[in-house]
N, C-alpha and C. Protein backbone atom coordinates (compact mmCIF):
# COMPACT_ATOMS: atom_id res chain seq x y z
N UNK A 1 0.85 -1.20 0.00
CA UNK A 1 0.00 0.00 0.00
C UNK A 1 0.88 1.24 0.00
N UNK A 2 0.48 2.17 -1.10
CA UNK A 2 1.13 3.46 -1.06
C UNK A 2 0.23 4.70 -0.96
N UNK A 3 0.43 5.16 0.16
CA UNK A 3 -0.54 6.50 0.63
C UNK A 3 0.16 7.52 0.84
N UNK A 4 -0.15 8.48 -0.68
CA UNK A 4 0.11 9.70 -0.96
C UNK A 4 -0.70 10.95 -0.15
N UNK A 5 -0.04 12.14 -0.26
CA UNK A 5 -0.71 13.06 0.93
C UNK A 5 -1.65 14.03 0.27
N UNK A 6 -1.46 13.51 -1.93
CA UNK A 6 -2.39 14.43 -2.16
C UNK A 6 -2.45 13.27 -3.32
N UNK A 7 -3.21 13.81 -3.92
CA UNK A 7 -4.50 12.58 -4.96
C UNK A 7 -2.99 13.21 -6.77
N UNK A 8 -2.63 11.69 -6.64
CA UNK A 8 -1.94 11.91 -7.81
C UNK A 8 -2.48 11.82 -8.70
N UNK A 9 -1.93 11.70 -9.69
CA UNK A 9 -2.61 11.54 -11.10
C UNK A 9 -2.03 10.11 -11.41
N UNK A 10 -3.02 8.98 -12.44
CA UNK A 10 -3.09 8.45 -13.02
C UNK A 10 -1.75 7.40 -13.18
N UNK A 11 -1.25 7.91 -14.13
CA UNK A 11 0.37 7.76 -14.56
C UNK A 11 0.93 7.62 -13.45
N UNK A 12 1.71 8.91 -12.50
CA UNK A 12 2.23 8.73 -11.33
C UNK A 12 2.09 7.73 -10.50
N UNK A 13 0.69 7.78 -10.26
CA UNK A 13 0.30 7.06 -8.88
C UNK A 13 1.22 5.42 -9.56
N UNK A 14 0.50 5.00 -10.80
CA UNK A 14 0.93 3.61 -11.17
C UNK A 14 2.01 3.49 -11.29
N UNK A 15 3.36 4.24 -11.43
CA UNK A 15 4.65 4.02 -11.81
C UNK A 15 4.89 4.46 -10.80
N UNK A 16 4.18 4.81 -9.73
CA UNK A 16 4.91 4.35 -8.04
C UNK A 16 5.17 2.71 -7.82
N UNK A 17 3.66 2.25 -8.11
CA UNK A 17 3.69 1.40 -7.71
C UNK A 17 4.60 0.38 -8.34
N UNK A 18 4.61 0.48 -9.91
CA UNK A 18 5.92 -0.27 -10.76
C UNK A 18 6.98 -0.28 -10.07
N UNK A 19 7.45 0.70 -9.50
CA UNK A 19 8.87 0.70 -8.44
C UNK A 19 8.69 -0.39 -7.20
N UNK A 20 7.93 -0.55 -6.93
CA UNK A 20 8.34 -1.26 -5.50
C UNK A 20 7.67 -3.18 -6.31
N UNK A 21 6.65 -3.22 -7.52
CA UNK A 21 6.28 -4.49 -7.66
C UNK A 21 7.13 -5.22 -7.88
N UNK A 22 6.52 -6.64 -7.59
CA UNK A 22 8.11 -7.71 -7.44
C UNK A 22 7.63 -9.09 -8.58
N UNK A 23 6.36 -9.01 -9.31
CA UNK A 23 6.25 -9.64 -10.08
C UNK A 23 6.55 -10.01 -11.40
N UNK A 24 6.49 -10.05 -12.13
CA UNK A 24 6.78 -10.39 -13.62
C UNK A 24 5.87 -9.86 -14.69
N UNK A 25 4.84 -10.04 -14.09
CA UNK A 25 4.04 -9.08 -14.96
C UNK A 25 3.10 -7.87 -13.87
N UNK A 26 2.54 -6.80 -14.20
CA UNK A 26 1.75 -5.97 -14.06
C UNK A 26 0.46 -6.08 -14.39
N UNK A 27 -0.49 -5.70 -13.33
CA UNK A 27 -1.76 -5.94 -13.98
C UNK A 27 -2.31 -4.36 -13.08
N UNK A 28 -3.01 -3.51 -14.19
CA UNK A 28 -3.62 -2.38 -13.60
C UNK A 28 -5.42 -2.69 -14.47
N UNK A 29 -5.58 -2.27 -12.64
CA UNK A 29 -7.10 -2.15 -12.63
C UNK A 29 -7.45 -1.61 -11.55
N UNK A 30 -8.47 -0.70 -12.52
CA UNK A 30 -9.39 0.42 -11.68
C UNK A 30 -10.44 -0.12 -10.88
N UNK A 31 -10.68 1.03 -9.35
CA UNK A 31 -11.38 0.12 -8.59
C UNK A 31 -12.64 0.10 -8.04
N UNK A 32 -13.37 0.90 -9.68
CA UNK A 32 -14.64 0.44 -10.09
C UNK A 32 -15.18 -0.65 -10.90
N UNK A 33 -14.79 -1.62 -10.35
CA UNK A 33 -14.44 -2.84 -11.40
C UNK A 33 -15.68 -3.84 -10.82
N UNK A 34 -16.03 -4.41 -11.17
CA UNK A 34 -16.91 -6.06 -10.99
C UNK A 34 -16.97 -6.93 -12.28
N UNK A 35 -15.27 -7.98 -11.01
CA UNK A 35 -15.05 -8.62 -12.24
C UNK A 35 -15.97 -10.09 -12.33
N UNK A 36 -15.96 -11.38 -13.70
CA UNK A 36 -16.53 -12.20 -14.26
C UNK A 36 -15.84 -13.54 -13.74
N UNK A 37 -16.17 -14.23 -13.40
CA UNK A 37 -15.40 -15.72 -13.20
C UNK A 37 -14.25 -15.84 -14.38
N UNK A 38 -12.77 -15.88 -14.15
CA UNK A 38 -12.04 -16.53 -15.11
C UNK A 38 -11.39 -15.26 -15.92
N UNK A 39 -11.90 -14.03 -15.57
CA UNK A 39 -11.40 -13.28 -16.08
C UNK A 39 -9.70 -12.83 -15.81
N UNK A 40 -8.93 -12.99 -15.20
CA UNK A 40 -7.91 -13.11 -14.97
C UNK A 40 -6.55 -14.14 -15.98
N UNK A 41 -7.39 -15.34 -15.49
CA UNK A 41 -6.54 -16.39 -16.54
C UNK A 41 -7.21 -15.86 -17.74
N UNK A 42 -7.86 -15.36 -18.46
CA UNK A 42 -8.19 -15.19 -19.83
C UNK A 42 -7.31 -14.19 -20.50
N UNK A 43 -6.95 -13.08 -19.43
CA UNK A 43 -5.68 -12.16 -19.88
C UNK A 43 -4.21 -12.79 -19.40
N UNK A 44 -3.86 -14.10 -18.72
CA UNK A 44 -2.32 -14.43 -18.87
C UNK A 44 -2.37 -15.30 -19.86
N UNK A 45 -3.76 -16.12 -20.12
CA UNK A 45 -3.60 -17.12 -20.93
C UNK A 45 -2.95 -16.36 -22.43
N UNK A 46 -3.81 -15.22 -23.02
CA UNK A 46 -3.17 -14.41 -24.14
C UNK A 46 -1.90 -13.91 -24.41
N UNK A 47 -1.38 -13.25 -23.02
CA UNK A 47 -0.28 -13.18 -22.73
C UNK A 47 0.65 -13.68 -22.56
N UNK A 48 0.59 -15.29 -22.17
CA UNK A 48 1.59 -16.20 -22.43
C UNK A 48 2.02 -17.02 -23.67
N UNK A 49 0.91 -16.65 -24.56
CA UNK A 49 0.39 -17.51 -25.84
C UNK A 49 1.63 -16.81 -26.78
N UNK A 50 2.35 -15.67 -26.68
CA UNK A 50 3.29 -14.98 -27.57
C UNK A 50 4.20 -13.91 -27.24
N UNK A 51 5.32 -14.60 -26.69
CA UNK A 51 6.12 -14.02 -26.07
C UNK A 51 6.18 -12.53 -26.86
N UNK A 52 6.04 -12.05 -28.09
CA UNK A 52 6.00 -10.68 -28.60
C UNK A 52 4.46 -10.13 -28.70
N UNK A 53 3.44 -10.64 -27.80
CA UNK A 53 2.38 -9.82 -27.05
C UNK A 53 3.00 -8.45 -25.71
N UNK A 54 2.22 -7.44 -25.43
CA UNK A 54 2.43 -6.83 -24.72
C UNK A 54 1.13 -6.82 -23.89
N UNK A 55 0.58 -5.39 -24.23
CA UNK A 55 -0.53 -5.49 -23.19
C UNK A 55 -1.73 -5.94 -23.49
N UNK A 56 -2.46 -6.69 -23.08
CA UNK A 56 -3.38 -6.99 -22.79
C UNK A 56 -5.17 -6.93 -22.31
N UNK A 57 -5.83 -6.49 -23.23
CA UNK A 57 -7.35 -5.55 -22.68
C UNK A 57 -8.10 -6.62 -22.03
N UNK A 58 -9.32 -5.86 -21.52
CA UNK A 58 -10.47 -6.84 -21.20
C UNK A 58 -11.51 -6.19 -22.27
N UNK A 59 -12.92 -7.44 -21.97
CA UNK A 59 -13.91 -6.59 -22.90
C UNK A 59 -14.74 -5.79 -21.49
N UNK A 60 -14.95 -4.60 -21.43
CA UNK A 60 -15.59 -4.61 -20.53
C UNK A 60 -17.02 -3.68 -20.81
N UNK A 61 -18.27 -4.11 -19.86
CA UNK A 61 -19.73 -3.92 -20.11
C UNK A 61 -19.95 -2.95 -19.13
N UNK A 62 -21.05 -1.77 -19.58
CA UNK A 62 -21.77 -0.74 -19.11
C UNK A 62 -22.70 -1.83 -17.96
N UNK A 63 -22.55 -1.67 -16.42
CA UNK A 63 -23.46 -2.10 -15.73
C UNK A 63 -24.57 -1.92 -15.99
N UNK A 64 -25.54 -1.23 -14.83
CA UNK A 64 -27.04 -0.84 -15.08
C UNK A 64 -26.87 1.02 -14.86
N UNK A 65 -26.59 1.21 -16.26
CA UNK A 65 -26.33 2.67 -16.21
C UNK A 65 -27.48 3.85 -16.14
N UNK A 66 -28.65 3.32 -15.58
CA UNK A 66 -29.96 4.14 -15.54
C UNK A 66 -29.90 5.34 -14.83
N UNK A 67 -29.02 5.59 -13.86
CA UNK A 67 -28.74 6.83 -12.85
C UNK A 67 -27.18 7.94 -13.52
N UNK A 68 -27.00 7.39 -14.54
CA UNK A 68 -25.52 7.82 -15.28
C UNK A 68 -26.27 9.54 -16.37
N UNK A 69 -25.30 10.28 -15.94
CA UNK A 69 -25.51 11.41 -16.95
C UNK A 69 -25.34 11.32 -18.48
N UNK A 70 -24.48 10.16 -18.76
CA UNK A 70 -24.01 10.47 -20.55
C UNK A 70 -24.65 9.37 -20.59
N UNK A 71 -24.35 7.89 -20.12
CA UNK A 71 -24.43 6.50 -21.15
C UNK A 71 -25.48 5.81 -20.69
N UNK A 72 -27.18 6.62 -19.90
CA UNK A 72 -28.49 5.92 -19.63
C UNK A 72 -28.68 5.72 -20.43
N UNK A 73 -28.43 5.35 -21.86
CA UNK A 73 -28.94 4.23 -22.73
C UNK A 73 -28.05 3.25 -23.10
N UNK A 74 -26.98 3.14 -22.14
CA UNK A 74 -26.06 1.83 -22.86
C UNK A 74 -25.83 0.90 -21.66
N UNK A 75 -27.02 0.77 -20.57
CA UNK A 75 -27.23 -0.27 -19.70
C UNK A 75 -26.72 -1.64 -20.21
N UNK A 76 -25.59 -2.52 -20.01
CA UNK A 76 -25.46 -3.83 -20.48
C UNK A 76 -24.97 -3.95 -21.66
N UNK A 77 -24.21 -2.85 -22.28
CA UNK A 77 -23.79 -2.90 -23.58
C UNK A 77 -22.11 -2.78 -23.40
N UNK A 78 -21.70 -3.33 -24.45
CA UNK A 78 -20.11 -3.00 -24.57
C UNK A 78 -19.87 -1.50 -24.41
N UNK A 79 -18.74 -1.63 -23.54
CA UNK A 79 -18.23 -0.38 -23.29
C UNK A 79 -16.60 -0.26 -23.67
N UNK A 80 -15.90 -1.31 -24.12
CA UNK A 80 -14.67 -1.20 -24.30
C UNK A 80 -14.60 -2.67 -24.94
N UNK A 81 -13.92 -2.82 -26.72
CA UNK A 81 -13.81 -3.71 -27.09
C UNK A 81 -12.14 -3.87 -27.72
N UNK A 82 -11.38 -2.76 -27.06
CA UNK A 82 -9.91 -2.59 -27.54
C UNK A 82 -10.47 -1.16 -28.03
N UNK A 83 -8.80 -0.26 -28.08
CA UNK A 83 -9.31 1.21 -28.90
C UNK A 83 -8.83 1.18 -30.00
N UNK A 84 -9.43 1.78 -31.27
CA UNK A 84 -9.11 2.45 -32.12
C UNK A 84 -8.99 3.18 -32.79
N UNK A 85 -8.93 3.99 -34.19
CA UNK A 85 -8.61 5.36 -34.32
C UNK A 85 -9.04 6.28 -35.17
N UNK A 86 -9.87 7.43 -34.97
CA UNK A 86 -10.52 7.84 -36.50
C UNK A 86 -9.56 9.29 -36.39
N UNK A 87 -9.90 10.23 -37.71
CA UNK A 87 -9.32 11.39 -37.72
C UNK A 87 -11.08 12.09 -37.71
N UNK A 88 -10.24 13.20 -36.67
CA UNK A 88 -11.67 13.85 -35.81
C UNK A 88 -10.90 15.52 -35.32
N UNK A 89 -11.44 16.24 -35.71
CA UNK A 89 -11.12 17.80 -35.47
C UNK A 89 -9.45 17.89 -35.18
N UNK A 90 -9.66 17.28 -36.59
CA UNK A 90 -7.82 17.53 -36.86
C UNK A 90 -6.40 16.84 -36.59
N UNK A 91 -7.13 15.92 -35.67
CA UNK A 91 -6.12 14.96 -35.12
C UNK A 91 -6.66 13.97 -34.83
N UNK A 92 -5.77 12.57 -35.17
CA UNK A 92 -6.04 11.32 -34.82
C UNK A 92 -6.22 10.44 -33.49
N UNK A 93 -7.95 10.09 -33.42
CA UNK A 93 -8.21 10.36 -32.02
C UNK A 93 -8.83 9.03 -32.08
N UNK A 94 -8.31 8.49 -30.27
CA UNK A 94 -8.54 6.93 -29.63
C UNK A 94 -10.29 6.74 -29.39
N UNK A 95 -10.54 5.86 -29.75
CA UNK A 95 -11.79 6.10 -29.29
C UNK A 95 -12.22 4.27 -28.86
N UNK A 96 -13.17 3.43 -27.74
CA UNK A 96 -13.40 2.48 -27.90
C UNK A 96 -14.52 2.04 -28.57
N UNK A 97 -13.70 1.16 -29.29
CA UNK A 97 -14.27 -0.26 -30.40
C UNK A 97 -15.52 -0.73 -29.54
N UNK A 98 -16.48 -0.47 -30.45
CA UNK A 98 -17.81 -1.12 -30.12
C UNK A 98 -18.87 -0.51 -28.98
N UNK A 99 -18.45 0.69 -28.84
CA UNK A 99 -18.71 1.05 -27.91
C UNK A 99 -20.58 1.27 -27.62
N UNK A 100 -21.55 0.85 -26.78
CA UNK A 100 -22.90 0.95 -26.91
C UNK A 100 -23.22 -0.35 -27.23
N UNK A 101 -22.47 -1.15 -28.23
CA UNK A 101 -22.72 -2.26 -28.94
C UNK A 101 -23.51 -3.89 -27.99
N UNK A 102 -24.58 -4.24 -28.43
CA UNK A 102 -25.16 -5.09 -27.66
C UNK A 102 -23.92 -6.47 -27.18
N UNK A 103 -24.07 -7.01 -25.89
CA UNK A 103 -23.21 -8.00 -25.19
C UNK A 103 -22.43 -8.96 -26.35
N UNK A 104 -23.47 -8.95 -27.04
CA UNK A 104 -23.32 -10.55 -27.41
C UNK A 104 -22.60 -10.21 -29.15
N UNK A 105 -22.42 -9.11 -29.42
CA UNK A 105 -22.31 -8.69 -30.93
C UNK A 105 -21.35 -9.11 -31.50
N UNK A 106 -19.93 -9.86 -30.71
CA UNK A 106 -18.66 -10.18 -31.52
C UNK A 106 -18.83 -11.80 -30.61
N UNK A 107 -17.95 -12.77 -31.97
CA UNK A 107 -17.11 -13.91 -30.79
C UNK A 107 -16.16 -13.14 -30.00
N UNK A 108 -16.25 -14.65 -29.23
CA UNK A 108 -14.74 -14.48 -28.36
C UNK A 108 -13.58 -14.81 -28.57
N UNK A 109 -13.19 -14.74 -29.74
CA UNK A 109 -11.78 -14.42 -30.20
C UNK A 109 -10.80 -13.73 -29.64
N UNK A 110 -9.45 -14.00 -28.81
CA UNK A 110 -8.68 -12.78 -29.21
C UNK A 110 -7.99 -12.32 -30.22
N UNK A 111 -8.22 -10.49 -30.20
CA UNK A 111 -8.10 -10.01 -30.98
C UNK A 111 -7.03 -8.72 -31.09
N UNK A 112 -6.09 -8.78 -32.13
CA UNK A 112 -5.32 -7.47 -32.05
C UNK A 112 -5.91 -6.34 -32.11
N UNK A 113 -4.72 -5.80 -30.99
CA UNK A 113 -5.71 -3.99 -31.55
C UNK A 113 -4.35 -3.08 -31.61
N UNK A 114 -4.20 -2.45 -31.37
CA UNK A 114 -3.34 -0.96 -31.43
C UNK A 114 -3.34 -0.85 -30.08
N UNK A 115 -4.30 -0.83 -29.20
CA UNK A 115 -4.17 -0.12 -28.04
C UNK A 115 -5.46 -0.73 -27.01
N UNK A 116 -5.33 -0.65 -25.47
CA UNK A 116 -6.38 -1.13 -24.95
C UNK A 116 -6.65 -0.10 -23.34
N UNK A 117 -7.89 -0.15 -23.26
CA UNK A 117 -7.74 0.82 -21.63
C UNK A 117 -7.01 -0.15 -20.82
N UNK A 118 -6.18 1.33 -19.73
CA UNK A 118 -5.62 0.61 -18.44
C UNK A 118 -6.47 0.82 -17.53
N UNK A 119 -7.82 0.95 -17.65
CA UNK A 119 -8.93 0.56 -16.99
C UNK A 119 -8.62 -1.48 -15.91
N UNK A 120 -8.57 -2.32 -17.51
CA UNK A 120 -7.69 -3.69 -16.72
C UNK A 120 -6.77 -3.91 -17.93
N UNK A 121 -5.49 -4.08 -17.59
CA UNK A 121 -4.51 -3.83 -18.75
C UNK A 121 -3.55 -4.79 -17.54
N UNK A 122 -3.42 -5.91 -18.64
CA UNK A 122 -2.34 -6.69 -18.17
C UNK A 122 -0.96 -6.67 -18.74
N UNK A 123 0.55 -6.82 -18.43
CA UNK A 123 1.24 -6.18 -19.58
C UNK A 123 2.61 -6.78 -18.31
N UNK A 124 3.72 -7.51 -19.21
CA UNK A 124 4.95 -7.82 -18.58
C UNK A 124 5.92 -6.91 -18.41
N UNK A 125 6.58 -6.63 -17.16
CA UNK A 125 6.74 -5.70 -16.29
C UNK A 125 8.19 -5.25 -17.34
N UNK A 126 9.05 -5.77 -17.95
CA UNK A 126 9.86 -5.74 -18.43
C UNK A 126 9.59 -5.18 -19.56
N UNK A 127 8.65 -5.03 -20.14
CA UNK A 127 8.24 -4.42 -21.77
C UNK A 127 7.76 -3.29 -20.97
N UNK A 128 6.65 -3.01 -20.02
CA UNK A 128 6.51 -1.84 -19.38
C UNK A 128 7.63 -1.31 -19.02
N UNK A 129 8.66 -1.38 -18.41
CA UNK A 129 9.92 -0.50 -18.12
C UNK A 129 10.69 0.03 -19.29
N UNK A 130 10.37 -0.90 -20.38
CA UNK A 130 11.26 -1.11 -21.88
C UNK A 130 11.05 0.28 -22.50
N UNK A 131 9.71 0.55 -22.32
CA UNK A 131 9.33 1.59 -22.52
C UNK A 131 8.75 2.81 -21.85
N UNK A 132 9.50 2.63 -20.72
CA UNK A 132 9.42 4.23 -19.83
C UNK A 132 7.79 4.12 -19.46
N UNK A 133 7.11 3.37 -19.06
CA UNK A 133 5.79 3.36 -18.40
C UNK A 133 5.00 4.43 -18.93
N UNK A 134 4.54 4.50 -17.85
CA UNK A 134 3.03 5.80 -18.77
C UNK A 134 3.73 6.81 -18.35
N UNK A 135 3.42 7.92 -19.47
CA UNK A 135 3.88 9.05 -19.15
C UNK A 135 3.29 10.12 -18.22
N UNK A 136 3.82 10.79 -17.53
CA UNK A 136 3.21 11.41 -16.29
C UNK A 136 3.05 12.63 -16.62
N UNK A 137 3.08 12.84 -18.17
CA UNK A 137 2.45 14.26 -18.75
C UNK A 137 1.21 14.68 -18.61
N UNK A 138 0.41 12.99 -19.12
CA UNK A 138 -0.89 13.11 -19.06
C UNK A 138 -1.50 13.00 -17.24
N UNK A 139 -2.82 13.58 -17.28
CA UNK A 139 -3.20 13.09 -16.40
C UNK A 139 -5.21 13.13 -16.50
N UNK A 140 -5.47 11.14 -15.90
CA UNK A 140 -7.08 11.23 -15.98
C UNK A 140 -6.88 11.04 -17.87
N UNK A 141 -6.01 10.23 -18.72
CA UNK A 141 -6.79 10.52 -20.00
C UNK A 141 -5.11 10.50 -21.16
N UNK A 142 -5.70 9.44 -22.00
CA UNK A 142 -4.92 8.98 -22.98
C UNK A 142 -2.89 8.43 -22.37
N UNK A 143 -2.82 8.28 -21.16
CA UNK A 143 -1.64 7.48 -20.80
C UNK A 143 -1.64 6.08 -21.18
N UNK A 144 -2.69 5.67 -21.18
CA UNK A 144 -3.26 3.86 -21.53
C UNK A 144 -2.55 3.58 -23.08
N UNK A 145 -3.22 4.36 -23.58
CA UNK A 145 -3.33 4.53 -25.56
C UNK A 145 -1.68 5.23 -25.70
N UNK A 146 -1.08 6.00 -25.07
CA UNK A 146 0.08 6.68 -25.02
C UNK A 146 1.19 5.29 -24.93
N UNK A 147 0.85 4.45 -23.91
CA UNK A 147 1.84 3.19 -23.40
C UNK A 147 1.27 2.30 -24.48
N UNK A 148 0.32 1.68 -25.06
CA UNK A 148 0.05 0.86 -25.81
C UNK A 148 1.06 1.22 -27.33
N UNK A 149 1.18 2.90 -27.58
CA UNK A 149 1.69 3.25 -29.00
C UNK A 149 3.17 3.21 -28.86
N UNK A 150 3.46 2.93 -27.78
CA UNK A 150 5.23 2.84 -27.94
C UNK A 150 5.53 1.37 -27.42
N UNK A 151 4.57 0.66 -26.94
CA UNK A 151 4.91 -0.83 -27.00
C UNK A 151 4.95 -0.96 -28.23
N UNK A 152 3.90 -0.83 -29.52
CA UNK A 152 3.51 -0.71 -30.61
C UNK A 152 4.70 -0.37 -31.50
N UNK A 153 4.74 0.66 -31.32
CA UNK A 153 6.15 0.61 -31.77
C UNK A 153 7.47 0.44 -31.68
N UNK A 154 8.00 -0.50 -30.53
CA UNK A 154 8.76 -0.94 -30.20
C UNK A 154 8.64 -2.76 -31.01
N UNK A 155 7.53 -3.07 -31.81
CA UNK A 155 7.33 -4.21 -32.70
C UNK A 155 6.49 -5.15 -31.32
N UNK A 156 6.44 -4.92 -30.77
CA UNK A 156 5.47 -5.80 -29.69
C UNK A 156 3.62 -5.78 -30.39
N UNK A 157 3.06 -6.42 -29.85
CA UNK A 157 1.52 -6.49 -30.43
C UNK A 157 0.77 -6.41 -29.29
N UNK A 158 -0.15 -5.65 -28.88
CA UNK A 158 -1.34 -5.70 -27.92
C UNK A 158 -2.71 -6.25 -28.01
N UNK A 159 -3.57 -6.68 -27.45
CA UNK A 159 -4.06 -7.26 -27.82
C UNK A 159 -5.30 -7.31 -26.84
N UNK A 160 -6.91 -7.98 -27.32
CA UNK A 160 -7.91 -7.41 -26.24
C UNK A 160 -8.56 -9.18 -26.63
N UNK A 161 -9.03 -9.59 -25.16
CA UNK A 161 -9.25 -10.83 -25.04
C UNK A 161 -11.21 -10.94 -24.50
N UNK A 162 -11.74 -11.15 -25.50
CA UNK A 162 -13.56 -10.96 -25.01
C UNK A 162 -14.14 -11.78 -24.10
N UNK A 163 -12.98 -12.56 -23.77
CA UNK A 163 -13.41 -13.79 -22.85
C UNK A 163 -13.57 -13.24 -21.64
N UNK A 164 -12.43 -12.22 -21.18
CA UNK A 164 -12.01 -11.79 -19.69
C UNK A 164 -13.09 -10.38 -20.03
N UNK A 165 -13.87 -10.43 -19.29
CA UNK A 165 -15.49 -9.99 -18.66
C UNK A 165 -15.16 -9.23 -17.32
N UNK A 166 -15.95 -7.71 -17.49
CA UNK A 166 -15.72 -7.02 -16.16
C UNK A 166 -16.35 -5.94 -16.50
N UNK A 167 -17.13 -5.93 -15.49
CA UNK A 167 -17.89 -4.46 -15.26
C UNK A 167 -17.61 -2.98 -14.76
N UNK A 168 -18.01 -1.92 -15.47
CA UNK A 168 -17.19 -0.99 -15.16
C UNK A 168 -17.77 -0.19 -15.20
N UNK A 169 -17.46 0.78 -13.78
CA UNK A 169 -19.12 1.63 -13.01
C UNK A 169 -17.71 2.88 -12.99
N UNK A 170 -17.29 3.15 -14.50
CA UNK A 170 -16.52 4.66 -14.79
C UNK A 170 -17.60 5.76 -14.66
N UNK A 171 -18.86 5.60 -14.62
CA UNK A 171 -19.72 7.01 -14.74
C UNK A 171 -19.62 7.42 -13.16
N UNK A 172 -19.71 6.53 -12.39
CA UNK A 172 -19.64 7.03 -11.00
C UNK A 172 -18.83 7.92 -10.93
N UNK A 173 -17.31 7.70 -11.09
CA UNK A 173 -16.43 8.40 -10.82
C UNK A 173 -16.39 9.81 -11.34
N UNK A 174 -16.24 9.78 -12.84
CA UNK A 174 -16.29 10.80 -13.79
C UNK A 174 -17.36 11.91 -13.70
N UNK A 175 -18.51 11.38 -13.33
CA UNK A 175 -19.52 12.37 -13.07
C UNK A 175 -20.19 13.10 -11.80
N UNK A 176 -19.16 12.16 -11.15
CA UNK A 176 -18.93 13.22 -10.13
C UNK A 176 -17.96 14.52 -9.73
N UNK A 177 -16.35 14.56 -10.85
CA UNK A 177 -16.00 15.39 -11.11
C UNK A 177 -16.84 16.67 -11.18
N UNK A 178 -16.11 17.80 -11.40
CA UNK A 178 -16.80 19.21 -11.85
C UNK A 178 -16.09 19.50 -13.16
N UNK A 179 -17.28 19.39 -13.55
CA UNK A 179 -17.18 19.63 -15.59
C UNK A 179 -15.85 20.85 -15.85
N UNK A 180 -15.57 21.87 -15.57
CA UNK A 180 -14.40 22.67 -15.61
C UNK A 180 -12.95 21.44 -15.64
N UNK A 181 -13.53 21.23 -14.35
CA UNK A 181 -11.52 20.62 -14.20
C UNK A 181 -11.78 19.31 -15.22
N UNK A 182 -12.81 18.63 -15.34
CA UNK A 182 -12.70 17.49 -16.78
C UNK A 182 -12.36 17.93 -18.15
N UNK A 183 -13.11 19.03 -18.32
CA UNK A 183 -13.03 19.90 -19.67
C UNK A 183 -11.42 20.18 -19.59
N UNK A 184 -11.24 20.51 -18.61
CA UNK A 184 -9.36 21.30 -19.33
C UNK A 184 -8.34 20.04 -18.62
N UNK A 185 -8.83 19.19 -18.48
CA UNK A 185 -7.72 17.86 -18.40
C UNK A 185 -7.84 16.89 -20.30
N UNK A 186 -9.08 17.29 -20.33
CA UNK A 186 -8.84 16.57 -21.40
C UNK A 186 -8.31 17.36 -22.51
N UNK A 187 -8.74 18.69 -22.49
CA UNK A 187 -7.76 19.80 -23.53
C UNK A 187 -6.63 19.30 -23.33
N UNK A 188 -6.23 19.53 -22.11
CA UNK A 188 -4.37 19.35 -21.87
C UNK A 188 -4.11 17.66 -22.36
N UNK A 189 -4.66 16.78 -22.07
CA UNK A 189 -4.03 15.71 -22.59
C UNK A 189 -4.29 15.24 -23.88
N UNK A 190 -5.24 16.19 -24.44
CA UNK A 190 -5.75 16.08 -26.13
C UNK A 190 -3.92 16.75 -26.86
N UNK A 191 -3.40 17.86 -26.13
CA UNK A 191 -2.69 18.40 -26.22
C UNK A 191 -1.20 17.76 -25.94
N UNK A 192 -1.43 17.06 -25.45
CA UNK A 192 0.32 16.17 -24.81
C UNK A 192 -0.33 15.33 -26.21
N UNK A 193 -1.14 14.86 -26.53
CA UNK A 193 -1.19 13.36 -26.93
C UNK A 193 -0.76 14.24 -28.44
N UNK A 194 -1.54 15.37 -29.04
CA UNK A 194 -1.45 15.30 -30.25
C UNK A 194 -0.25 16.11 -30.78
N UNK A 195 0.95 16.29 -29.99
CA UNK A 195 2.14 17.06 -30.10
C UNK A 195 2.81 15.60 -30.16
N UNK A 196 2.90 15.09 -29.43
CA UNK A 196 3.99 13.75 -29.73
C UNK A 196 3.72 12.56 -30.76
N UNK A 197 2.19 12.65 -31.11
CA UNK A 197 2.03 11.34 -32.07
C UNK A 197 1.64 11.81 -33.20
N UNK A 198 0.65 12.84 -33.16
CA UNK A 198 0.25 13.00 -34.67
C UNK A 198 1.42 13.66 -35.59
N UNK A 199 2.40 14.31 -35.04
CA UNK A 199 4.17 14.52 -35.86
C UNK A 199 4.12 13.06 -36.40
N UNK A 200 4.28 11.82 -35.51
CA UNK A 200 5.12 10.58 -36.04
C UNK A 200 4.59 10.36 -36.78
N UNK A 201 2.95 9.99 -37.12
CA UNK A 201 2.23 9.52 -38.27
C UNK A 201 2.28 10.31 -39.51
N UNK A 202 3.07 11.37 -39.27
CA UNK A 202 3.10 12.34 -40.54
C UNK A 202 4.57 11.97 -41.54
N UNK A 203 4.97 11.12 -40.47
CA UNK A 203 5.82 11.02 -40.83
C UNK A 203 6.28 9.60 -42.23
């Protein structure tokens, strides 16, 4: 247990904890979570399946979102199926795969992606260090997708497994924020994200 004296951010807080873990691999998950029987082995099983895998997603489902400000109509629906990427007010922006999409709409295949939330992001501790962990530029927003694009390009593959099931009660948190300080965290990390990557793809 690490108890900070003021509420870090995101990045930080987790690459505290990278310093003192003693395992082999890393597993970050947020702790609005209700996870599925088996969901655990479903992300080492992927992960062990190819030694040039990195990180690792879950699929994870909108609980009973009836009391939620944005997503009261996506009660029980996919909420995260791996991220991927459209071009959107100028810059190339993460967004999750399937998102709203009814439970049952894909097999359970795993499947490559580009990138996955560290919502539950499993990932070997040694490819995480390989590449300088999440960056502590961002904060609350795109560090996940930031660490997935330099595993990525370091030739590693990430990857999102539909088997490993978990519920994820993110509106709680988020909407209880105050819309100001959300609005200009995500400017600022719209802003870290699209100074360092959208150069490379131009490239």
């Amino acid at each position: 247990l690490i108890q900070n004296e003021v509420n870090r951010s995101f990045s930080y807080a987790n690459n505290q904890a990278v310093e003192i873990a003693k395992g082999s691999y890393l597993l970050f998950l947020n702790n609005d979570m209700e996870v599925c029987p088996g969901w655990l082995n479903h992300l080492m099983d992927t992960a062990l399946s190819d030694s040039n895998i990195a990180a690792v997603g879950s699929k994870l489902i909108y609980p009973d979102a009836s009391s939620s400000v944005y997503n009261t109509e996506k009660s029980y629906t996919i909420q995260h199926a791996g991220i991927v990427f459209n071009q959107k007010d100028g810059y190339v922006r993460p967004y999750n795969k399937d998102n709203g999409m009814p439970y049952e709409f894909e097999d359970n295949t795993p499947k490559e992606r580009v990138a996955v939330t560290a919502a539950t992001l499993l990932v070997e501790k040694s490819k995480y260090m390989e590449v300088g962990g999440f960056d502590n530029e961002y904060e609350y927003g795109f560090e996940d997708v930031d660490l997935c694009l330099k595993l990525y390009r370091k030739g590693y593959k990430n990857y999102y497994n539909p088997k490993s099931v978990l519920f994820h009660y993110e509106f709680g948190t988020q909407e209880s924020n105050e819309q100001d300080i959300v609005r200009n965290r995500r400017i600022r990390n719209k802003e870290v994200f699209t100074k360092k990557w959208n150069k490379k793809k131009k490239k």
